[in-house]
PDB file of N, CA and C in Angstrom:
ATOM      1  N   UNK A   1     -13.081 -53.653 -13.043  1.00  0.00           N
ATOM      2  CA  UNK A   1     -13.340 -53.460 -14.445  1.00  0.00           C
ATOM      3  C   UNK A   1     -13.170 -51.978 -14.768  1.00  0.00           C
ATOM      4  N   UNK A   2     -12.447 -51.804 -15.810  1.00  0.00           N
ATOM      5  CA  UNK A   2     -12.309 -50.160 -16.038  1.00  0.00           C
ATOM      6  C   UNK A   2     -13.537 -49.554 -16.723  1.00  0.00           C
ATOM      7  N   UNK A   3     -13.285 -48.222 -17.016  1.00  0.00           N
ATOM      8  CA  UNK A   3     -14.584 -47.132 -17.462  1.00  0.00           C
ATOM      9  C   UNK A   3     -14.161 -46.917 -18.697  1.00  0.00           C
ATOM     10  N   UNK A   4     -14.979 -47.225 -19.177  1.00  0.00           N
ATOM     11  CA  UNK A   4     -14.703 -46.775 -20.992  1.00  0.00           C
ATOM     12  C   UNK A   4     -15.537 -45.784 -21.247  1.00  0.00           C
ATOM     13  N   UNK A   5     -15.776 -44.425 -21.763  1.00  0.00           N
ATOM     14  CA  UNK A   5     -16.106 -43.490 -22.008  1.00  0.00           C
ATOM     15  C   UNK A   5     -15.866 -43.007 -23.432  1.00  0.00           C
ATOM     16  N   UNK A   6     -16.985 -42.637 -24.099  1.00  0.00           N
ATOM     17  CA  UNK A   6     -16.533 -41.728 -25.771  1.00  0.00           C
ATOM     18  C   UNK A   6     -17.753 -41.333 -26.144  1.00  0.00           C
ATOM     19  N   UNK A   7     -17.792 -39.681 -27.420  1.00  0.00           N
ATOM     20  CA  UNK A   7     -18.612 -39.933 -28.219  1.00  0.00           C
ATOM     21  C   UNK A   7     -18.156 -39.316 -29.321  1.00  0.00           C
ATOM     22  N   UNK A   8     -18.600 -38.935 -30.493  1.00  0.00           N
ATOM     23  CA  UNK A   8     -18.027 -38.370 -31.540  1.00  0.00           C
ATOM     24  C   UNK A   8     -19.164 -36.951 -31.831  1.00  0.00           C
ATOM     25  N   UNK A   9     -19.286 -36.217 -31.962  1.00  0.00           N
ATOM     26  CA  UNK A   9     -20.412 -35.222 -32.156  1.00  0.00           C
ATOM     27  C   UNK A   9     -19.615 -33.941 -33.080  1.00  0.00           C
ATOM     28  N   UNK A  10     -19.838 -33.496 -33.871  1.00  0.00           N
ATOM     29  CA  UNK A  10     -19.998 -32.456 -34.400  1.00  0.00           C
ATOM     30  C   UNK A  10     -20.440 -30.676 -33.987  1.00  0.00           C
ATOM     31  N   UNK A  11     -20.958 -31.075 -33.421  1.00  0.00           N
ATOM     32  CA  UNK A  11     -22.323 -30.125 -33.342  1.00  0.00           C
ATOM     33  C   UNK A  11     -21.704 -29.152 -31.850  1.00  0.00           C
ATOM     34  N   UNK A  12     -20.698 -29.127 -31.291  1.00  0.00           N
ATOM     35  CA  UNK A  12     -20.829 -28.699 -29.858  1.00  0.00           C
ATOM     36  C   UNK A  12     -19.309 -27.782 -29.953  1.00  0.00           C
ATOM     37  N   UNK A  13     -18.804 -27.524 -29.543  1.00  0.00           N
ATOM     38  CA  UNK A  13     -17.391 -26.607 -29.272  1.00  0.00           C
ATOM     39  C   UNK A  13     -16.426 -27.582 -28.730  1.00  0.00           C
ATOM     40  N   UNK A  14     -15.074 -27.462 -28.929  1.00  0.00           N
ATOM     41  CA  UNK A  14     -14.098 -28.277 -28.452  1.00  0.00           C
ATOM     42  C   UNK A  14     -13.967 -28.154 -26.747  1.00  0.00           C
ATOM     43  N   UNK A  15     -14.277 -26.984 -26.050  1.00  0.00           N
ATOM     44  CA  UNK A  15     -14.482 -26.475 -24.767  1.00  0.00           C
ATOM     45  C   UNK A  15     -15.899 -27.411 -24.266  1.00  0.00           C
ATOM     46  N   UNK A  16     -16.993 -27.558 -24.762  1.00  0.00           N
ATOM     47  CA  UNK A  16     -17.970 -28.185 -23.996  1.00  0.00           C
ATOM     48  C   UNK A  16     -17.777 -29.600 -24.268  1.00  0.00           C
ATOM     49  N   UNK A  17     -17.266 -30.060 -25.464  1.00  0.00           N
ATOM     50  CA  UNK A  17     -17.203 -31.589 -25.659  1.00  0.00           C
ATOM     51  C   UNK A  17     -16.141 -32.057 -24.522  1.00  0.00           C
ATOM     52  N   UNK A  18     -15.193 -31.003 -24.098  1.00  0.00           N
ATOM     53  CA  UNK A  18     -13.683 -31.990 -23.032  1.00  0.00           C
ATOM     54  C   UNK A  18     -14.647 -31.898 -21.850  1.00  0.00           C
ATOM     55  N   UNK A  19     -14.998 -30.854 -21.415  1.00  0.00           N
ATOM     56  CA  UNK A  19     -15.884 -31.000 -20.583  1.00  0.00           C
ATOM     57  C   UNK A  19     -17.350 -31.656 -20.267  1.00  0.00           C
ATOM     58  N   UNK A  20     -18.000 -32.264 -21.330  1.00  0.00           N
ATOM     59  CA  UNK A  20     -18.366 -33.453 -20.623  1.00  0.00           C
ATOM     60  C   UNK A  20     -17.989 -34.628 -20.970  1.00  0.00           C
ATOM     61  N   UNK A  21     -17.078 -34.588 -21.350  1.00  0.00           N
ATOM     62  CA  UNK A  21     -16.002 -35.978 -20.978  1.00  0.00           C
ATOM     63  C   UNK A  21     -15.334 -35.978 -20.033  1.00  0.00           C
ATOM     64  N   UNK A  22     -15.037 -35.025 -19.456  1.00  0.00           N
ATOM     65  CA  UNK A  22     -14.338 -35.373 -18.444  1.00  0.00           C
ATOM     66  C   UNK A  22     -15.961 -35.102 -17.118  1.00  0.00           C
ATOM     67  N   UNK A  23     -16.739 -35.264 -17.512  1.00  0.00           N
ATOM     68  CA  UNK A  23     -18.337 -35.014 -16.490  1.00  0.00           C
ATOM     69  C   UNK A  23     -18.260 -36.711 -16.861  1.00  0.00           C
ATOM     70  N   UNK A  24     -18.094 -37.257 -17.839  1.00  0.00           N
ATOM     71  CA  UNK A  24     -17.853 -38.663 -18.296  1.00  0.00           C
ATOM     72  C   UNK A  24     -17.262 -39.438 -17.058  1.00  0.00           C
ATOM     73  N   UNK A  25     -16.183 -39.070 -17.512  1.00  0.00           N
ATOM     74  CA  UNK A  25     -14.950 -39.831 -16.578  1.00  0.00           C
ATOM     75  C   UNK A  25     -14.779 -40.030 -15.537  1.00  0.00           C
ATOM     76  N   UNK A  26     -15.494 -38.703 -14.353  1.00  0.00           N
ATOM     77  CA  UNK A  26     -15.900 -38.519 -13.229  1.00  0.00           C
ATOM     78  C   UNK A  26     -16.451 -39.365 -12.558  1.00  0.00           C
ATOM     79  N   UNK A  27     -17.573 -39.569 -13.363  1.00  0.00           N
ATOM     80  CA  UNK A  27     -18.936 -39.909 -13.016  1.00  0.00           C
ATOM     81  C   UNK A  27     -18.555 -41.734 -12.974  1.00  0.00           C
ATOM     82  N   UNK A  28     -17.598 -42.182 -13.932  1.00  0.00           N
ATOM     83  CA  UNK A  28     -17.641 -43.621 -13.972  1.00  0.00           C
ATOM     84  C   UNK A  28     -15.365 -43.826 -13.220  1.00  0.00           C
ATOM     85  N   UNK A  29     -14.971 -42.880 -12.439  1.00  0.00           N
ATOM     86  CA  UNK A  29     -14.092 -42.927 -11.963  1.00  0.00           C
ATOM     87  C   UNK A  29     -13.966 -44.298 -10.831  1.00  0.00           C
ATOM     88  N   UNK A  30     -14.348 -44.624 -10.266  1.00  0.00           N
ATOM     89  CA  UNK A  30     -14.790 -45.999  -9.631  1.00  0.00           C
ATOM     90  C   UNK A  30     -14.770 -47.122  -9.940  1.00  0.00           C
ATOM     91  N   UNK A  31     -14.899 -47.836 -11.306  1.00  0.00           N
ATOM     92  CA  UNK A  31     -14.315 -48.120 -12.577  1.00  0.00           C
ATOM     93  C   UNK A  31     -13.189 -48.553 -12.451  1.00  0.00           C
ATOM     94  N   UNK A  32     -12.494 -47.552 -12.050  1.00  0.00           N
ATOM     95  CA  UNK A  32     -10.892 -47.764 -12.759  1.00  0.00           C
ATOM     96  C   UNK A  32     -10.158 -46.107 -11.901  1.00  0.00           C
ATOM     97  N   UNK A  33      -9.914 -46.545 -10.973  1.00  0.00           N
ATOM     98  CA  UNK A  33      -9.449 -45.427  -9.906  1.00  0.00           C
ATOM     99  C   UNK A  33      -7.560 -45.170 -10.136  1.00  0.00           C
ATOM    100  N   UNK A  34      -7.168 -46.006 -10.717  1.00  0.00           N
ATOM    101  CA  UNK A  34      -5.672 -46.429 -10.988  1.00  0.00           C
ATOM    102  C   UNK A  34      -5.233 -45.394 -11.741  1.00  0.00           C
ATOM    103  N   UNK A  35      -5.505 -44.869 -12.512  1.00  0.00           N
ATOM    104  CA  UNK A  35      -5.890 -43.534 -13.749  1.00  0.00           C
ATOM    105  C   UNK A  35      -6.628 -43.344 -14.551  1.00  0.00           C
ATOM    106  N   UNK A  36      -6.362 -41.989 -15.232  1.00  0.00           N
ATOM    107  CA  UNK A  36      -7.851 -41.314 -15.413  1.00  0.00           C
ATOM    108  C   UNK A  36      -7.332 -40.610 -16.715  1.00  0.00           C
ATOM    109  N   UNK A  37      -7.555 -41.230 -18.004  1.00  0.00           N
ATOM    110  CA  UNK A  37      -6.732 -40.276 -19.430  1.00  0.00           C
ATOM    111  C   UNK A  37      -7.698 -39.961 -19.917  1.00  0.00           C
ATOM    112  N   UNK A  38      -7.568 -38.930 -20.844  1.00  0.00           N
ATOM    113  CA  UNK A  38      -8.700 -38.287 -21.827  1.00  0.00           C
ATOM    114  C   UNK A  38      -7.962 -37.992 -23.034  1.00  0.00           C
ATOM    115  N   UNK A  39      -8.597 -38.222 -24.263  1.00  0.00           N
ATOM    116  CA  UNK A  39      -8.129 -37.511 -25.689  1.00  0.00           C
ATOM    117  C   UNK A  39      -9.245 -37.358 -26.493  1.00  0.00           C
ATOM    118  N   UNK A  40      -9.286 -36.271 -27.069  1.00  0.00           N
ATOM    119  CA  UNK A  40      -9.688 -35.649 -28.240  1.00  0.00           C
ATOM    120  C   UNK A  40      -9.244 -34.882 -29.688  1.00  0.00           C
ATOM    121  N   UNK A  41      -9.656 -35.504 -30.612  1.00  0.00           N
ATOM    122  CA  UNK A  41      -9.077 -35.100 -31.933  1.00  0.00           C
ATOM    123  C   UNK A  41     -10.073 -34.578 -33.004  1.00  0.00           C
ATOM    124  N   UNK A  42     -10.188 -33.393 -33.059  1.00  0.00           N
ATOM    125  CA  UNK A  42     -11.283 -33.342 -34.427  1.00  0.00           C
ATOM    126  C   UNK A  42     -12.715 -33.387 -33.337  1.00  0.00           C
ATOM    127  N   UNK A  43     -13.729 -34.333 -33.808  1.00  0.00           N
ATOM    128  CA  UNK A  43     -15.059 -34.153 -33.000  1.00  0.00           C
ATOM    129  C   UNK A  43     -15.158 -35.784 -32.539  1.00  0.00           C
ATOM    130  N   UNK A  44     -14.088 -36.404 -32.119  1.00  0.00           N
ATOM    131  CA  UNK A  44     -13.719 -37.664 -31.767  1.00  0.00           C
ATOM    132  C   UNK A  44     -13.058 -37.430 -30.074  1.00  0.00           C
ATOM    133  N   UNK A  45     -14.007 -38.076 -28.816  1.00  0.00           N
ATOM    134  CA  UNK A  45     -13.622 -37.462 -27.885  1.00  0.00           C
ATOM    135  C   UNK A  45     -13.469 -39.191 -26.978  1.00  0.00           C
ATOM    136  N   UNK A  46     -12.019 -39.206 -26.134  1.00  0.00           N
ATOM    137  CA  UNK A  46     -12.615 -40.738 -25.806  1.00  0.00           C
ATOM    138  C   UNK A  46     -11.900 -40.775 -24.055  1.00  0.00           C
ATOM    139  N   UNK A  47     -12.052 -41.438 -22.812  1.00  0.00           N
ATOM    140  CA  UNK A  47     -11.982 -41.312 -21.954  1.00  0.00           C
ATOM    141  C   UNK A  47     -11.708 -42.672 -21.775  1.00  0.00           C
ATOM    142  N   UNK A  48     -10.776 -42.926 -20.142  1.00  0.00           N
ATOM    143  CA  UNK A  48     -10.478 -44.313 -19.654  1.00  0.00           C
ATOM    144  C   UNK A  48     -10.050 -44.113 -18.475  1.00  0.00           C
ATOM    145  N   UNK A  49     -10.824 -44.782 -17.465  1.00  0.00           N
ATOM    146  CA  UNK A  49     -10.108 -44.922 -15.949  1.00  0.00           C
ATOM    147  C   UNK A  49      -9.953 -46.460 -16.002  1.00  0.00           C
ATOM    148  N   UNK A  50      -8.575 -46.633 -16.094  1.00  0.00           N
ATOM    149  CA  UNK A  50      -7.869 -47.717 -15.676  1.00  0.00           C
ATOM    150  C   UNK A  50      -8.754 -48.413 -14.085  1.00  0.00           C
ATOM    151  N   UNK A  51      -8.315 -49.808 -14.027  1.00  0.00           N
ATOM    152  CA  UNK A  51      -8.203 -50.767 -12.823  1.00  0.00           C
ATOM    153  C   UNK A  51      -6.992 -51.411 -13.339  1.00  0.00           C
ATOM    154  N   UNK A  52      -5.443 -51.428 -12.678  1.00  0.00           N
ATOM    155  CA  UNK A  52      -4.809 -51.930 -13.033  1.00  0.00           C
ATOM    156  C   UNK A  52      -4.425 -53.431 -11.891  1.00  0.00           C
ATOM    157  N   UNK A  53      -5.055 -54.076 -12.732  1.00  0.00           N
ATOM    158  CA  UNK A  53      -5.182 -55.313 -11.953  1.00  0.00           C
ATOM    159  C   UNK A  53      -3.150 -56.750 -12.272  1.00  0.00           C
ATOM    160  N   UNK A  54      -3.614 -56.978 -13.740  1.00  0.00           N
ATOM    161  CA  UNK A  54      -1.947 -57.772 -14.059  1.00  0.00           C
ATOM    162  C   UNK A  54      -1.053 -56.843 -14.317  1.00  0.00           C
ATOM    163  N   UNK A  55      -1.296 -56.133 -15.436  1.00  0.00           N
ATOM    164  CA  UNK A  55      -0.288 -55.153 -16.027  1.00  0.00           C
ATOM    165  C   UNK A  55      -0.062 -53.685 -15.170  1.00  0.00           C
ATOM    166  N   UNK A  56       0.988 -53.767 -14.298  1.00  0.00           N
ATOM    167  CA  UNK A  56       0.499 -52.721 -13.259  1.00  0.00           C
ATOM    168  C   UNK A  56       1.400 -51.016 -13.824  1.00  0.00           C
ATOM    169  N   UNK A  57       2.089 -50.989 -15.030  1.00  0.00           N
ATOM    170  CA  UNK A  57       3.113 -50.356 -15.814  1.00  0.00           C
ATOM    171  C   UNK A  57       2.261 -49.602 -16.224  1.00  0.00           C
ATOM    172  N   UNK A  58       2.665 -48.317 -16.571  1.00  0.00           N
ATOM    173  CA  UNK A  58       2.232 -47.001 -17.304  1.00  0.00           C
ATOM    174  C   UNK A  58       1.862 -47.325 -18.698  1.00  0.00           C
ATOM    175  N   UNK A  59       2.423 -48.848 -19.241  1.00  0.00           N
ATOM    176  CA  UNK A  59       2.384 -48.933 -21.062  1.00  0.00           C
ATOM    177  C   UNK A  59       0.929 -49.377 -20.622  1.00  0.00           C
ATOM    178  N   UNK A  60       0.175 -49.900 -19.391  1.00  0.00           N
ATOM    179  CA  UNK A  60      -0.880 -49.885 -20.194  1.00  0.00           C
ATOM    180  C   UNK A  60      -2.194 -49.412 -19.930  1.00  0.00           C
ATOM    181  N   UNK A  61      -1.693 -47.852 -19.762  1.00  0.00           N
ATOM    182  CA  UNK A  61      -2.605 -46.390 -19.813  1.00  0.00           C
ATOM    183  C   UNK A  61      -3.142 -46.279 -20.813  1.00  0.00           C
ATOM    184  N   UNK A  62      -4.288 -45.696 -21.056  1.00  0.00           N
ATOM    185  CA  UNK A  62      -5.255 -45.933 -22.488  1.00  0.00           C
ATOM    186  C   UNK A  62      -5.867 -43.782 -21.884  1.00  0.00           C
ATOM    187  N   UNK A  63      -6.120 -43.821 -23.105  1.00  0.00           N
ATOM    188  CA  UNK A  63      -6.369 -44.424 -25.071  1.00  0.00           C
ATOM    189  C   UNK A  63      -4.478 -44.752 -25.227  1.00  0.00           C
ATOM    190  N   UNK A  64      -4.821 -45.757 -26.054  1.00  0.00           N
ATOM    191  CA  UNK A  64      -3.871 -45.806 -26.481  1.00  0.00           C
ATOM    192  C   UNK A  64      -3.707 -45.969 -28.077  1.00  0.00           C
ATOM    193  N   UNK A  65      -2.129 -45.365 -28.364  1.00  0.00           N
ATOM    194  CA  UNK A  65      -2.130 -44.728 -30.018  1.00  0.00           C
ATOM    195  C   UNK A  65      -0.971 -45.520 -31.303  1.00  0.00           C
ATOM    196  N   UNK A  66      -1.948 -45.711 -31.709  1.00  0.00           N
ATOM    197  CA  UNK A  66      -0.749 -45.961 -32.924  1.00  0.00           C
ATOM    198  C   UNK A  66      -0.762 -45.344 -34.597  1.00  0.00           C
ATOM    199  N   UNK A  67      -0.034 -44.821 -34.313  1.00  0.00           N
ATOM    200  CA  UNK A  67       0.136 -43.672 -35.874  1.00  0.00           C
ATOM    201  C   UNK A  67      -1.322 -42.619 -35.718  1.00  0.00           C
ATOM    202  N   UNK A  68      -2.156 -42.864 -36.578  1.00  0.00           N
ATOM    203  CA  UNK A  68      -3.167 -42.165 -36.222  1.00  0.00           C
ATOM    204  C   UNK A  68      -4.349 -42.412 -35.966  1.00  0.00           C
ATOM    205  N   UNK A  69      -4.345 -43.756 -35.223  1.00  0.00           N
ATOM    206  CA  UNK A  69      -5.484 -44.741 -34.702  1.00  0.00           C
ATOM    207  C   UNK A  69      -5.513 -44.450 -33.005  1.00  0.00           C
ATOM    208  N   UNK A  70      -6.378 -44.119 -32.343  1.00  0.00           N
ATOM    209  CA  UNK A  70      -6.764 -44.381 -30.815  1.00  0.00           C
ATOM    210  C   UNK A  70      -7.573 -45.316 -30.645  1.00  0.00           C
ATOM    211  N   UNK A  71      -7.176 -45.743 -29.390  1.00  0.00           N
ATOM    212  CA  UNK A  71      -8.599 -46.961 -28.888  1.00  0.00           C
ATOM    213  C   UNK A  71      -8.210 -47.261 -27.516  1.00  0.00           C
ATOM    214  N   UNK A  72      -9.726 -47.231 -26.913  1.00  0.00           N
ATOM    215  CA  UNK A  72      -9.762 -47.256 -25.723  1.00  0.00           C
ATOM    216  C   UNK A  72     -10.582 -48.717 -25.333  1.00  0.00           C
ATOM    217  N   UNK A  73      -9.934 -49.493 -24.518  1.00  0.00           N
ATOM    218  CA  UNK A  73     -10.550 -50.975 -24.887  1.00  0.00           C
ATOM    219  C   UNK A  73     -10.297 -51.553 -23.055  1.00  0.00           C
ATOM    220  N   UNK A  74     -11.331 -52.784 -23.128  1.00  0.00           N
ATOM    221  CA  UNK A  74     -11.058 -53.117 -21.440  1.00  0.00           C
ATOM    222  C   UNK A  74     -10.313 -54.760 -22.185  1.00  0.00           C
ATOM    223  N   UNK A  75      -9.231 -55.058 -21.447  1.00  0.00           N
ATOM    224  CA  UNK A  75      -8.288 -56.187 -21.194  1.00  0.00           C
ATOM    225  C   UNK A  75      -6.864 -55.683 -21.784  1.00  0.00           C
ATOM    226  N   UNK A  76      -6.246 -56.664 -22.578  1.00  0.00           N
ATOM    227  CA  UNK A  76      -4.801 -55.959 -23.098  1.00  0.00           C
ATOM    228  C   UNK A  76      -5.333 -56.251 -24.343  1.00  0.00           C
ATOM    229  N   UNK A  77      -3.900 -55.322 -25.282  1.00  0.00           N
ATOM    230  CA  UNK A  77      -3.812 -55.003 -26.376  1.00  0.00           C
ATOM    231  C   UNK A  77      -2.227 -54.998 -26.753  1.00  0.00           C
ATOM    232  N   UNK A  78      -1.874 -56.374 -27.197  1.00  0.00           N
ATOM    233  CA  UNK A  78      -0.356 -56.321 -27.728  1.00  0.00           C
ATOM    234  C   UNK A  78      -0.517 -56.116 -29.401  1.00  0.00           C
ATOM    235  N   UNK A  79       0.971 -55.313 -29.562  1.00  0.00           N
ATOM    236  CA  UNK A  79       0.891 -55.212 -30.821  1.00  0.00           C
ATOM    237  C   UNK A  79       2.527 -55.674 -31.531  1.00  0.00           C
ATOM    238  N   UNK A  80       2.355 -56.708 -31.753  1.00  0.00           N
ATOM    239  CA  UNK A  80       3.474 -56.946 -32.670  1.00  0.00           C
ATOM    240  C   UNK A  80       4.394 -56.855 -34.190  1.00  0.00           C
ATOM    241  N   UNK A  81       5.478 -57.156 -34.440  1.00  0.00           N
ATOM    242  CA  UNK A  81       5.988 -56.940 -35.634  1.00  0.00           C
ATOM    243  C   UNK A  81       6.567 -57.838 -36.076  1.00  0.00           C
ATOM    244  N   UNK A  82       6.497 -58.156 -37.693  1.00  0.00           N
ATOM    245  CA  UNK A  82       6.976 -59.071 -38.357  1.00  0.00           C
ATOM    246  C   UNK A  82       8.063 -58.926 -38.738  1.00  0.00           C
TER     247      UNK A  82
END
């Protein structure tokens, strides 16, 4: 099962918020040993260690983005077009 990690805060510096997210990510690396992504935007900070169990491909490394939406989620996430 992978590690889902985030929080949103205001209040802290862009330097201490990556850093304890990535004290985050560390800590729940075991999780999801397969890889290990981090993003932050604004005071929106979010973390993911993969277990790549079916989908064993790089597409499905998280956070993952579309336009200006992130989300970091445990199973898949297809996105289709009409």
């Amino acid at each position: 099962m992978c590690g889902i990690n985030g929080f949103v805060d205001k209040s802290i510096s862009i330097e201490f918020g990556v850093e304890c997210l990535k004290s985050m990510a560390q800590t729940t690396s075991h999780r999801g040993p397969d890889d290990m992504s981090l993003f932050h935007k604004h005071d929106c900070y979010l973390a993911h260690n993969r277990l790549s169990i079916i989908d064993l491909s790089n597409a499905g490394n998280q956070p993952m983005h579309l336009g200006n939406l992130s989300i970091v989620l445990m199973g898949k996430f297809i996105i289709t077009k009409k």
